[in-house]
C-alpha atoms as a PDB file:
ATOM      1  CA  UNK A   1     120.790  87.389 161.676  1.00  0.00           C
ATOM      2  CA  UNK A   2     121.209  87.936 157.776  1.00  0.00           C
ATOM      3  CA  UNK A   3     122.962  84.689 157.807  1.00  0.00           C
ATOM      4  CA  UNK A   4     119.735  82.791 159.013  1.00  0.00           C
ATOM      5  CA  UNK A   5     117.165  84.844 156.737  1.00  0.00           C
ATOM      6  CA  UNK A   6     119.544  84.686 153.316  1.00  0.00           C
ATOM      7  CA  UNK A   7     118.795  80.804 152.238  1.00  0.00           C
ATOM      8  CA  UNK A   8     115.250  82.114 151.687  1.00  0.00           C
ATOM      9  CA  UNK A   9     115.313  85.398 149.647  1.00  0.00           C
ATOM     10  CA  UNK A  10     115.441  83.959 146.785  1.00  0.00           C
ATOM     11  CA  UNK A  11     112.119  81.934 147.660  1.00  0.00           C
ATOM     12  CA  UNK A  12     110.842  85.043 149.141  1.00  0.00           C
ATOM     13  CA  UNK A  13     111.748  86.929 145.917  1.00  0.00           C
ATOM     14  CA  UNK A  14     109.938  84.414 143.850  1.00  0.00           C
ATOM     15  CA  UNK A  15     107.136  83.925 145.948  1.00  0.00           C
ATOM     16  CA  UNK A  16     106.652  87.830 145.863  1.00  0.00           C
ATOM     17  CA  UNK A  17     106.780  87.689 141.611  1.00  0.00           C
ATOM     18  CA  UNK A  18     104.567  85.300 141.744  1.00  0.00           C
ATOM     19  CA  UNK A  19     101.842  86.714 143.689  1.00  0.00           C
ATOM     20  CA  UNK A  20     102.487  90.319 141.794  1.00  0.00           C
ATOM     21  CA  UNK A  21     101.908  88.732 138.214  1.00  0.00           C
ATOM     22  CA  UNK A  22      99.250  86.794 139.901  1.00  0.00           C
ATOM     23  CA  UNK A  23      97.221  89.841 140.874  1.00  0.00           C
ATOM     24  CA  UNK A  24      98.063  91.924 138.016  1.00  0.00           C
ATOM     25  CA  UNK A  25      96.619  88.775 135.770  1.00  0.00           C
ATOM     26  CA  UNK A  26      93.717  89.017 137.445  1.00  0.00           C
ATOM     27  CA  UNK A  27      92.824  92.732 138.339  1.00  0.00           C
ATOM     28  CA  UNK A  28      94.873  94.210 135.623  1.00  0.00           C
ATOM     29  CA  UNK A  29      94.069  95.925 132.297  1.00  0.00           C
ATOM     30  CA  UNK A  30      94.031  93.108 130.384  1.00  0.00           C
ATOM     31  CA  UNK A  31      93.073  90.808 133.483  1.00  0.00           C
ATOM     32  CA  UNK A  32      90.560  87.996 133.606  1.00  0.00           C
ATOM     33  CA  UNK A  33      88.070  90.420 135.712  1.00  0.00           C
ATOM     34  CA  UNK A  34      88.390  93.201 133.286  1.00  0.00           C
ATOM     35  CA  UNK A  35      87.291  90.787 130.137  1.00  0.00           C
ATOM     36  CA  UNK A  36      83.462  91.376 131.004  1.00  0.00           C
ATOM     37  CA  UNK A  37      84.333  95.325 130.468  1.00  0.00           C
ATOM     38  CA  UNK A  38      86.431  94.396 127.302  1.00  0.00           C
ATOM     39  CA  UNK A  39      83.207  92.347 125.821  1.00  0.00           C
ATOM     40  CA  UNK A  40      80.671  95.181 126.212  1.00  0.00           C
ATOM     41  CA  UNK A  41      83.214  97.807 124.462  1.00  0.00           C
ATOM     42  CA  UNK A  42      83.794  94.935 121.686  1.00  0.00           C
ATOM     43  CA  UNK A  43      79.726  94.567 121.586  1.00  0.00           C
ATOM     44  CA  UNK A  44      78.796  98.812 121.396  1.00  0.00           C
ATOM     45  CA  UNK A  45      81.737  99.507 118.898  1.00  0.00           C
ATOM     46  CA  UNK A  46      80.777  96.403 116.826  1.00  0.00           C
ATOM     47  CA  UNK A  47      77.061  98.069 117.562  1.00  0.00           C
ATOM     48  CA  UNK A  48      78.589 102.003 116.496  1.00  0.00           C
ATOM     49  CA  UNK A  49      80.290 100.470 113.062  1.00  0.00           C
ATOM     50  CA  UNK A  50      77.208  98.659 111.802  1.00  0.00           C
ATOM     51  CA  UNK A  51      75.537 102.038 112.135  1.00  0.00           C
ATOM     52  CA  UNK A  52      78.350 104.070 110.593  1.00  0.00           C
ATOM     53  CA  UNK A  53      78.109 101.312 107.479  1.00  0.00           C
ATOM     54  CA  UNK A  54      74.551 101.909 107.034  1.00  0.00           C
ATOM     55  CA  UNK A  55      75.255 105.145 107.003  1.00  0.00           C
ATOM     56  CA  UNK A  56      78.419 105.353 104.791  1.00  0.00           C
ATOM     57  CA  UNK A  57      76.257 102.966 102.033  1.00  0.00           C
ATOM     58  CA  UNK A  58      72.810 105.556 101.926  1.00  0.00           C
ATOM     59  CA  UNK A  59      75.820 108.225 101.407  1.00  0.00           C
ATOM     60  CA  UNK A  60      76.884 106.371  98.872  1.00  0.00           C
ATOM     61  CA  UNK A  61      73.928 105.344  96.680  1.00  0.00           C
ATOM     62  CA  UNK A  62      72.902 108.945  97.134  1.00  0.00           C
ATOM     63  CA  UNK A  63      76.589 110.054  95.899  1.00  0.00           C
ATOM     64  CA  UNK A  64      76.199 107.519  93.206  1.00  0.00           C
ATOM     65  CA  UNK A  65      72.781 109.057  91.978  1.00  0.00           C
ATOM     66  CA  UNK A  66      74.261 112.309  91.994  1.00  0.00           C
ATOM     67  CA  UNK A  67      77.061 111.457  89.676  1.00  0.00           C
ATOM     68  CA  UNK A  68      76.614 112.883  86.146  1.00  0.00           C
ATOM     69  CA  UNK A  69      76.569 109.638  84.529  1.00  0.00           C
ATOM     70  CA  UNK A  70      73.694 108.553  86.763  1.00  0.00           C
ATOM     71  CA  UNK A  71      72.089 111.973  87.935  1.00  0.00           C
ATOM     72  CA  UNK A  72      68.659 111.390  89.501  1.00  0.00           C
ATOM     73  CA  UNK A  73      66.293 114.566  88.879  1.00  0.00           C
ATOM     74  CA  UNK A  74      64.264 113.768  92.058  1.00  0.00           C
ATOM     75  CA  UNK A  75      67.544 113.376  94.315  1.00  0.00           C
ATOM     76  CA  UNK A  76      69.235 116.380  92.757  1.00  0.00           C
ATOM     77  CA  UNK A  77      65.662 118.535  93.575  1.00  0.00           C
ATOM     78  CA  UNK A  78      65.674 117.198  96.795  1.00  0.00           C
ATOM     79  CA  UNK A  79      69.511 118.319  97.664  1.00  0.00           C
ATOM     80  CA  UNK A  80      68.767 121.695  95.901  1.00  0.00           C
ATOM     81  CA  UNK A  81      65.670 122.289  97.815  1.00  0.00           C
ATOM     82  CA  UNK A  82      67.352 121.555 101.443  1.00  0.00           C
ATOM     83  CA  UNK A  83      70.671 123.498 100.997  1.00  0.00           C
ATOM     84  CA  UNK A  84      69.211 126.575  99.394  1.00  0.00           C
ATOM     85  CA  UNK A  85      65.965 126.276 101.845  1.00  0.00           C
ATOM     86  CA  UNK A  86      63.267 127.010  98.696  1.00  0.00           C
ATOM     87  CA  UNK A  87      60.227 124.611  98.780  1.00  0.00           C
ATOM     88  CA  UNK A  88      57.630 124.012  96.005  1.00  0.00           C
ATOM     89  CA  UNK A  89      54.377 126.148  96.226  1.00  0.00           C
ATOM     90  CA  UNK A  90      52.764 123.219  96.209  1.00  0.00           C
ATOM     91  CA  UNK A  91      54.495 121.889  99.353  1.00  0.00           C
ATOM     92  CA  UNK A  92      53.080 121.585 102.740  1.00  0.00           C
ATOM     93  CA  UNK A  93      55.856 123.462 105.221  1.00  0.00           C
ATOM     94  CA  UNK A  94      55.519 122.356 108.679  1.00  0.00           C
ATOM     95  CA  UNK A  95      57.666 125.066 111.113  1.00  0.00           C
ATOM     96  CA  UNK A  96      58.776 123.386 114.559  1.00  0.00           C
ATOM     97  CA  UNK A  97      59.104 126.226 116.818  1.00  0.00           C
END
């Protein structure tokens, strides 16, 4: 019986890699199904670092402003204000419960 089924195991064999990488190409990680998934990560994280830059250049015209080459009295008020927590007599304080 072996005799009669051998002439085909190696068509069998490659018919059997064939369909695996088939499916994995298509359903895998990296598959052709999954690339709708891979776009809308690529789209928010393209999304998340356009925010982080806006962020990282206010940081860093503030940071510039506060050097002592280039000190801003307004700016430096402003920072000295928030992180001690005094406010002006002349400022309106608004407490949110």
């Amino acid at each position: 019986m072996f005799t009669r089924i051998r002439p085909f195991a190696p068509t069998a064999l490659l018919a059997f890699l064939i369909f695996y990488f088939g499916l994995h190409a298509l359903t895998g990680e990296r598959g052709v199904l999954a690339q709708s998934e891979r776009v809308a990560t690529l789209a928010s994280k393209t999304a998340e670092l356009n925010r982080i830059r806006a962020v990282r250049k206010d940081l860093e015209a503030r940071a510039y402003l506060l050097r002592d080459e280039h000190i801003s009295a307004d700016l430096l008020e402003e920072r000295a204000r928030t992180l001690l927590g005094f406010s002006d007599p002349r400022d309106y304080v608004v407490r949110v419960g």
